[in-house]
Protein backbone atom coordinates (compact mmCIF):
# COMPACT_ATOMS: atom_id res chain seq x y z
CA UNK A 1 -77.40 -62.55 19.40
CA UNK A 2 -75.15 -60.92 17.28
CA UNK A 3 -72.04 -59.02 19.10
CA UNK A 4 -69.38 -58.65 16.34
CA UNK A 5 -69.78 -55.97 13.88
CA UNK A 6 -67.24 -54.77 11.25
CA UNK A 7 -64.70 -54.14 10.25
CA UNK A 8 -65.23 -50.22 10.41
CA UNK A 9 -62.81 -47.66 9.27
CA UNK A 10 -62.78 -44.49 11.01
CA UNK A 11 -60.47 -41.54 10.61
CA UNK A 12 -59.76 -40.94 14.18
CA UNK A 13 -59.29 -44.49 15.23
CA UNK A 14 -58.32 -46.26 12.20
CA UNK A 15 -59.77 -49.88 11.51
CA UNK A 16 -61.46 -51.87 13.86
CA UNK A 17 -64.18 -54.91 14.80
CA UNK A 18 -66.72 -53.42 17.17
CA UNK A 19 -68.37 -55.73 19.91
CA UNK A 20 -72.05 -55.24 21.00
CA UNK A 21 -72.39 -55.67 24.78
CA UNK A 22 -75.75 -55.00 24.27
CA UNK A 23 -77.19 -56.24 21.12
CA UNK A 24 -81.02 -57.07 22.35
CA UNK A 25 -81.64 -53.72 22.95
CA UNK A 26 -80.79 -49.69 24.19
CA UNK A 27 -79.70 -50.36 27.56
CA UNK A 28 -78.24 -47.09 29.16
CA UNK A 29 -77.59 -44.99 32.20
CA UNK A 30 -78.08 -41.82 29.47
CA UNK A 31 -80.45 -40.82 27.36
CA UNK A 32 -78.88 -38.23 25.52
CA UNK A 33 -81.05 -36.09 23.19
CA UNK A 34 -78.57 -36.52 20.17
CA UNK A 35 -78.83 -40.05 20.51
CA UNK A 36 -79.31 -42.34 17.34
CA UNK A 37 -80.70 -44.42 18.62
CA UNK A 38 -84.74 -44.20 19.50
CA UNK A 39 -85.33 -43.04 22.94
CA UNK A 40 -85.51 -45.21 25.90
CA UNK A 41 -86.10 -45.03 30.15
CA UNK A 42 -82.48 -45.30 31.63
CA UNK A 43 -80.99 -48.10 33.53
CA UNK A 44 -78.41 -48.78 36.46
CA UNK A 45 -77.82 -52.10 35.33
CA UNK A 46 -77.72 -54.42 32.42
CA UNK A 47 -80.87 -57.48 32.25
CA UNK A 48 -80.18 -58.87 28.77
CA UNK A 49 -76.17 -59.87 28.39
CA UNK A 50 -74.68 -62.18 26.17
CA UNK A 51 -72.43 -64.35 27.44
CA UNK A 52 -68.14 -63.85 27.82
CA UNK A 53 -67.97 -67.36 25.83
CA UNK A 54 -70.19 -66.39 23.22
CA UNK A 55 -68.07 -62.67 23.17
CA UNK A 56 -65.09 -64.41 22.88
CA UNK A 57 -66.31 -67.14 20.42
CA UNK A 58 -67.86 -64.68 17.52
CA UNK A 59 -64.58 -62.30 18.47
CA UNK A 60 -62.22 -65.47 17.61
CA UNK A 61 -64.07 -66.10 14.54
CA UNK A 62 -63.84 -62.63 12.95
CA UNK A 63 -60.05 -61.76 14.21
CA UNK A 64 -59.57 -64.96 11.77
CA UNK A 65 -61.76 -63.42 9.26
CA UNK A 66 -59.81 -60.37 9.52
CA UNK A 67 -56.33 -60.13 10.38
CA UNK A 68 -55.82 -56.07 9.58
CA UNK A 69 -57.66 -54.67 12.29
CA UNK A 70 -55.73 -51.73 14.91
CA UNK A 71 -58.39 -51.74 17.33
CA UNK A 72 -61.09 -54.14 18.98
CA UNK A 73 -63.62 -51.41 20.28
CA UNK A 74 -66.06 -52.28 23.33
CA UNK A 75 -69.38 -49.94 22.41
CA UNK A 76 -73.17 -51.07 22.88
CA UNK A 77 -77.00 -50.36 22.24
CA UNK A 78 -76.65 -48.18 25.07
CA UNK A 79 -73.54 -47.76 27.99
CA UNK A 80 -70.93 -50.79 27.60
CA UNK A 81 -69.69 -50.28 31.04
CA UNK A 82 -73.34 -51.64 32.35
CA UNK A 83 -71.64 -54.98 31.00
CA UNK A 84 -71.73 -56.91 34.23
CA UNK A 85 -68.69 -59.23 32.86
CA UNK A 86 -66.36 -56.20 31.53
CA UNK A 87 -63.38 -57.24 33.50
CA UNK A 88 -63.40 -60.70 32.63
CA UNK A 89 -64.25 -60.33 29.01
CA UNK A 90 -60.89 -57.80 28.93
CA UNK A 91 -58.96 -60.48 30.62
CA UNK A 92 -59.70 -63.01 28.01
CA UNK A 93 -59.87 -60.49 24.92
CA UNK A 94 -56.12 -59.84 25.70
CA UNK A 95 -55.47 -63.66 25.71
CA UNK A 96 -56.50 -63.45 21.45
CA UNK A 97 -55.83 -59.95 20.23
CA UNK A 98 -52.33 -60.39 19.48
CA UNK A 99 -51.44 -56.65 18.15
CA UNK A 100 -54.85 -55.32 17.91
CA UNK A 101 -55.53 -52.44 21.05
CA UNK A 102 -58.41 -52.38 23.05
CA UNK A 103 -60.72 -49.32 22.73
CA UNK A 104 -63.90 -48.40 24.63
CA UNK A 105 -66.26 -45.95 24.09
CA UNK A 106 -67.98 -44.66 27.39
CA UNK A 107 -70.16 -42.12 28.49
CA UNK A 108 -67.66 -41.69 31.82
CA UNK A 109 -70.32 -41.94 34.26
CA UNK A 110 -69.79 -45.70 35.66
CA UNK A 111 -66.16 -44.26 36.62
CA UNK A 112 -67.53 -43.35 40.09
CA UNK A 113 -67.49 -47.05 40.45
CA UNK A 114 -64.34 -47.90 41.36
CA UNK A 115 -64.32 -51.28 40.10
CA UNK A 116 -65.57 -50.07 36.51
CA UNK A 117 -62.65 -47.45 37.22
CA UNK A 118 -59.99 -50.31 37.85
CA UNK A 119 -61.13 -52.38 34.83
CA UNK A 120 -60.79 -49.69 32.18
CA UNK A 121 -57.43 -49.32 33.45
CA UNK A 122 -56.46 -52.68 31.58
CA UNK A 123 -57.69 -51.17 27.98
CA UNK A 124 -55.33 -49.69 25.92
CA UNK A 125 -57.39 -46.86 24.39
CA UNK A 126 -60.92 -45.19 26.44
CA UNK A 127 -62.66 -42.46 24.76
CA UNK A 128 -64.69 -40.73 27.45
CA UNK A 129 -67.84 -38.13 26.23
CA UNK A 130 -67.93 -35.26 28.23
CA UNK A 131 -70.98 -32.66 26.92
CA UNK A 132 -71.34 -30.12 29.73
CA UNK A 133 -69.57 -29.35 33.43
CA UNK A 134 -72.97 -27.33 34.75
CA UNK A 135 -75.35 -29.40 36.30
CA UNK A 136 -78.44 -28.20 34.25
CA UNK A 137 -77.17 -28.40 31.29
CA UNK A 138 -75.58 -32.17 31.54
CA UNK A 139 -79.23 -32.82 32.53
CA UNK A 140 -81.19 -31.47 29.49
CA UNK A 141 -78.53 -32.85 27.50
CA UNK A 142 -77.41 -35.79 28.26
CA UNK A 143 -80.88 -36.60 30.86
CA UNK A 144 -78.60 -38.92 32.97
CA UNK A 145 -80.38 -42.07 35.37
CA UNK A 146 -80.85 -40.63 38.69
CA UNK A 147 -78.28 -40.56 41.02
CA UNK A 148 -75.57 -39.20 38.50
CA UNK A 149 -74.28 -36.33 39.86
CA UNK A 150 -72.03 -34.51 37.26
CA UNK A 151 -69.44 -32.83 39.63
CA UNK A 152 -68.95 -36.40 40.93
CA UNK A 153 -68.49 -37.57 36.82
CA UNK A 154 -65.83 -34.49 36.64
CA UNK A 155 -64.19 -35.85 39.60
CA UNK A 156 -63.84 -39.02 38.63
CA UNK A 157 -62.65 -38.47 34.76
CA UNK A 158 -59.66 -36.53 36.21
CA UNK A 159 -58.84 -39.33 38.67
CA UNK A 160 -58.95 -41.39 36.27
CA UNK A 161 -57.09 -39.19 33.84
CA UNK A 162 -54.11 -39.16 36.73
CA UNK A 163 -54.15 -42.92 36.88
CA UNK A 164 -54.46 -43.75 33.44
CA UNK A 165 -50.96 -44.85 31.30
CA UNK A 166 -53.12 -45.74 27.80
CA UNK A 167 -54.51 -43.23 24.97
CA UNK A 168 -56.80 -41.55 26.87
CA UNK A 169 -59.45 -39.29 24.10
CA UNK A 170 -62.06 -36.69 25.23
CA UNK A 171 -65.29 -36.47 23.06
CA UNK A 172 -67.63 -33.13 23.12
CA UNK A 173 -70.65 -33.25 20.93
CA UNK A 174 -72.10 -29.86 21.30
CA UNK A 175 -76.21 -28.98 20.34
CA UNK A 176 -77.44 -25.87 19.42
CA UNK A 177 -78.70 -23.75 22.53
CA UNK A 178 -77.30 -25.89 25.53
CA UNK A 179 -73.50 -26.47 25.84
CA UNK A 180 -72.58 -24.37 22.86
CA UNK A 181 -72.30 -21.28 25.20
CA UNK A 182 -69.46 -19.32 26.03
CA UNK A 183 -70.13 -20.02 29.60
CA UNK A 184 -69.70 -23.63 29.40
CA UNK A 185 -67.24 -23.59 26.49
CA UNK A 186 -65.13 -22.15 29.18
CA UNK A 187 -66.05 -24.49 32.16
CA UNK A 188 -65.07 -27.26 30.13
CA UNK A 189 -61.78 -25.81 29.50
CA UNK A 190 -61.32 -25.69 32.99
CA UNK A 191 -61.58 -29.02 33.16
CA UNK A 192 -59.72 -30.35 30.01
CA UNK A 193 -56.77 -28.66 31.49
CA UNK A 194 -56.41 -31.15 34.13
CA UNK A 195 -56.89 -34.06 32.21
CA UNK A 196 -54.04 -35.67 29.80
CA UNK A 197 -55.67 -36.43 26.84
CA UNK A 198 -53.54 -37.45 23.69
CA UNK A 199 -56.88 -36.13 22.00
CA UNK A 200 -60.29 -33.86 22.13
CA UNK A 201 -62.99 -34.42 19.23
CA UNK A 202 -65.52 -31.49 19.05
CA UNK A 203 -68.15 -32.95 16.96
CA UNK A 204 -71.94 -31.89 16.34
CA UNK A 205 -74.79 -34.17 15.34
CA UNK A 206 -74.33 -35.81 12.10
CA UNK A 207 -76.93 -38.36 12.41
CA UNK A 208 -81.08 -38.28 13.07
CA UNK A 209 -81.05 -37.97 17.10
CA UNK A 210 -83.95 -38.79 19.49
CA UNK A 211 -85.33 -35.63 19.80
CA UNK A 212 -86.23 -32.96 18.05
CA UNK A 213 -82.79 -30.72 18.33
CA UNK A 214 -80.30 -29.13 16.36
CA UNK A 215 -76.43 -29.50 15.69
CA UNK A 216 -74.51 -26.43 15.07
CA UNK A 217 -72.83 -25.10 11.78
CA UNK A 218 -69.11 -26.05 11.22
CA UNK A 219 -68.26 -22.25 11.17
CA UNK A 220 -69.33 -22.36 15.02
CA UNK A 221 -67.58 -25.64 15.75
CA UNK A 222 -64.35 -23.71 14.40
CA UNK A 223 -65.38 -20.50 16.70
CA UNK A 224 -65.75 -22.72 19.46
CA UNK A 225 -62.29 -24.69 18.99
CA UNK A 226 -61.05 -20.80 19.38
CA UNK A 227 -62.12 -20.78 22.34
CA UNK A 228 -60.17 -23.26 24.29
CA UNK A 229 -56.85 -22.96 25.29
CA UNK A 230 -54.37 -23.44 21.92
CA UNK A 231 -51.97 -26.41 24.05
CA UNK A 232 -55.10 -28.55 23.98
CA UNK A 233 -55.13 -30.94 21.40
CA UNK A 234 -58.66 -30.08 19.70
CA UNK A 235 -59.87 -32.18 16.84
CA UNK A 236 -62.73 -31.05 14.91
CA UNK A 237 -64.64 -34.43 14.37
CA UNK A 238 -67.60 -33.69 12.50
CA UNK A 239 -67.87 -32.78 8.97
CA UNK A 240 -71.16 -31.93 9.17
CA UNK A 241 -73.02 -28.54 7.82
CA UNK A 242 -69.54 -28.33 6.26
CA UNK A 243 -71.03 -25.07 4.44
CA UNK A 244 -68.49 -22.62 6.23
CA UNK A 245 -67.04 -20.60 3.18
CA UNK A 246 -63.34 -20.77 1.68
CA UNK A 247 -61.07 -17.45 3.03
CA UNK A 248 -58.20 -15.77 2.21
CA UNK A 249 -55.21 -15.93 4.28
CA UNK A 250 -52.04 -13.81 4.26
CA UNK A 251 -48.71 -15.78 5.47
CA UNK A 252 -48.99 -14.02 8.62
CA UNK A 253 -52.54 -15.02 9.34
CA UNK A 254 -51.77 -18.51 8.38
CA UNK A 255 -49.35 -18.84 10.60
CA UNK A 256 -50.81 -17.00 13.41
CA UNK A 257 -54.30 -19.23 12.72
CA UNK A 258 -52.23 -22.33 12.89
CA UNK A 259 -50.27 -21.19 16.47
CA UNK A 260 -53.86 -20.61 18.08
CA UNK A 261 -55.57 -23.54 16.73
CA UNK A 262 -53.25 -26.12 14.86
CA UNK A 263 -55.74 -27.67 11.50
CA UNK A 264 -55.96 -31.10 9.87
CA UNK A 265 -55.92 -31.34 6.18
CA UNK A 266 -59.34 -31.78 6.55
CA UNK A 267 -60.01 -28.26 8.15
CA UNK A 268 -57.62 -26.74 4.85
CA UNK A 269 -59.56 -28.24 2.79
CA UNK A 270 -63.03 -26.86 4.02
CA UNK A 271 -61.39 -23.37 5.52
CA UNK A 272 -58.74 -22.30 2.96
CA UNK A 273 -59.54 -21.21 -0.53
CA UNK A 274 -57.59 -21.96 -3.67
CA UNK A 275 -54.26 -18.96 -3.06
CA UNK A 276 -54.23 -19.31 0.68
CA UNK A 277 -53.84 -23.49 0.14
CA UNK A 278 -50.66 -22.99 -2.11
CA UNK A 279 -49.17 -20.29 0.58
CA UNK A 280 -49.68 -23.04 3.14
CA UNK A 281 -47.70 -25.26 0.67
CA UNK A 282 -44.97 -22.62 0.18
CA UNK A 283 -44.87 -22.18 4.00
CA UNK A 284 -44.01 -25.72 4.47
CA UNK A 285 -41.42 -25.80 1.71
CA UNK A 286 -40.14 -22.82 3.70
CA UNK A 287 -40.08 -24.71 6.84
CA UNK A 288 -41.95 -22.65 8.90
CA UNK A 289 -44.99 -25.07 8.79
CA UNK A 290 -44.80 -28.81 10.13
CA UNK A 291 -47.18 -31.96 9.65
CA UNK A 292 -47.00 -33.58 12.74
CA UNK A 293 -49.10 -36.66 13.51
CA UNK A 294 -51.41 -36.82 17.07
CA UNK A 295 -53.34 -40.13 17.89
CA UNK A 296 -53.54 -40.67 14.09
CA UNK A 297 -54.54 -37.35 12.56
CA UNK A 298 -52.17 -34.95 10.99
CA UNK A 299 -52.16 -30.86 11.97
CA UNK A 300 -50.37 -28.34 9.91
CA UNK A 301 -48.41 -26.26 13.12
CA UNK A 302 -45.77 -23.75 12.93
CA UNK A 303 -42.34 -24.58 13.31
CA UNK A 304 -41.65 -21.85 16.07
CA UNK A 305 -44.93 -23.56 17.86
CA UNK A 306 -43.01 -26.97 18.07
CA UNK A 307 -39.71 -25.36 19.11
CA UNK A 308 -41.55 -23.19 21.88
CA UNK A 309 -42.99 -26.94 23.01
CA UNK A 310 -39.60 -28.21 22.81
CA UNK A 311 -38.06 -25.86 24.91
CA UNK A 312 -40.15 -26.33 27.79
């Protein structure tokens, strides 16, 4: 089997080699509807594994291959925390990696185990998804193995969130009808204001899911990015139904746009039109805009925004 993949370069995470823990098949404790993968009955535990020697052996061989990788990212077919073998496979990936970070991508539900809690611990990154806070909407969307209780999940991301001392990322992928809602927009702003995350993606689908559902327009993703609280480090991940048309902003707007909601370049580029782009430029040359860099993006923010920061 197969459980090296790579090297892929992402804009949130920069470049890394990805490792399979389940390269057989789609072996996971969700079955989300966005999913890319085809659907599939859900699972407590992992049957098909490949082996920590054979990890570590394919691993070896492409570190070698290629030497300018930031991150070495645990994912799967499916839920890499089901990986019966996680903590020892960390143990001995941190033997080899030299300056390369660890990075896992998890659904968050195996943190109720506190052993699976404990292990991710040792990683240097963990992005956790986190789609919905009510119980019946976590359910339609995410149609969890049974057993998962959701306020158990919530519990256990902000434990972990306490305990945590590595680059801890949130990711919300929102679908049309379901946990696009003001309701639960605000729910889970209750809860990302207990956690510490040096990140939050918003994203929508961008690639064929499961089932038969549908992402939401970029113009919505921005509305909804509005809607959390403006010291919470939102990223807009998804480019998708990038459509939402070019405005004009005044000075004042700009600035006032960029104290609720601070934007990427990418966000300018897509939001601004032609004028309001070069009064961003003059704003900067005027000092009263900033580029500051967060987990490896850049955000135009207003210089009285970081001196208000500062002060407290």
């Amino acid at each position: 089997m197969k459980t090296i993949f790579g090297p892929i370069n992402s804009r949130r995470f920069g470049t890394s080699l990805g490792i399979d823990l389940s390269p057989s098949h789609k072996q996971c404790n969700f079955d989300c509807l966005y999913c890319e993968l085809a659907p599939a009955a859900t699972v407590d535990t992992q049957i098909e594994t490949p082996s920590v020697v054979e990890i570590i052996t394919d691993l070896s061989k492409a570190l070698n291959e290629h030497q300018n990788i930031d991150e070495i990212t645990l994912t799967a077919n499916g839920e890499p925390t089901l990986y019966p073998h996680l903590k020892e496979l960390i143990q001995k990936i941190d033997k080899i990696k030299g300056d390369k970070e660890t990075l896992i991508l998890t659904n968050s539900a195996a943190l109720v185990d506190k052993e699976v809690f404990n292990t991710l611990l040792a990683l240097d990154q963990v992005k956790l998804s986190l789609d919905a806070i009510s119980t019946d909407v976590f359910i339609k969307i995410d149609r969890p193995h049974e057993g998962i209780d959701i306020s158990q999940l919530v519990d256990a991301v902000i434990d972990f969130s306490k305990a945590y001392q590595g680059k801890l990322f949130i990711e919300i992928l929102f679908v049309r009808g379901l946990n696009d809602t003001k309701e639960e927009v605000k729910k889970l702003n209750t809860v990302l204001n207990k956690l510490n995350p040096v990140r939050i993606d918003i994203g929508t689908i961008d690639r064929p899911p499961a089932y038969p559902i549908e992402g939401i327009s970029y113009g919505e993703l921005v509305s909804i990015a509005q809607q959390f609280d403006a010291d919470l480090p939102i990223n807009i991940a998804s480019r998708v139904h990038a459509e939402f048309s070019q405005s004009t902003y005044t000075d004042e707007e700009i600035i006032n746009t960029l104290d609720k909601r601070p934007l990427t370049p990418e966000d300018i580029e897509i939001l601004f039109d032609k004028e309001s782009k070069q009064r961003l430029l003059d704003l900067i040359e005027e000092k009263k805009v900033q580029i500051i860099e967060r987990a490896k993006l850049e955000f135009y923010v207003p210089t009285e925004n970081i001196k208000r920061k500062r002060q407290k």
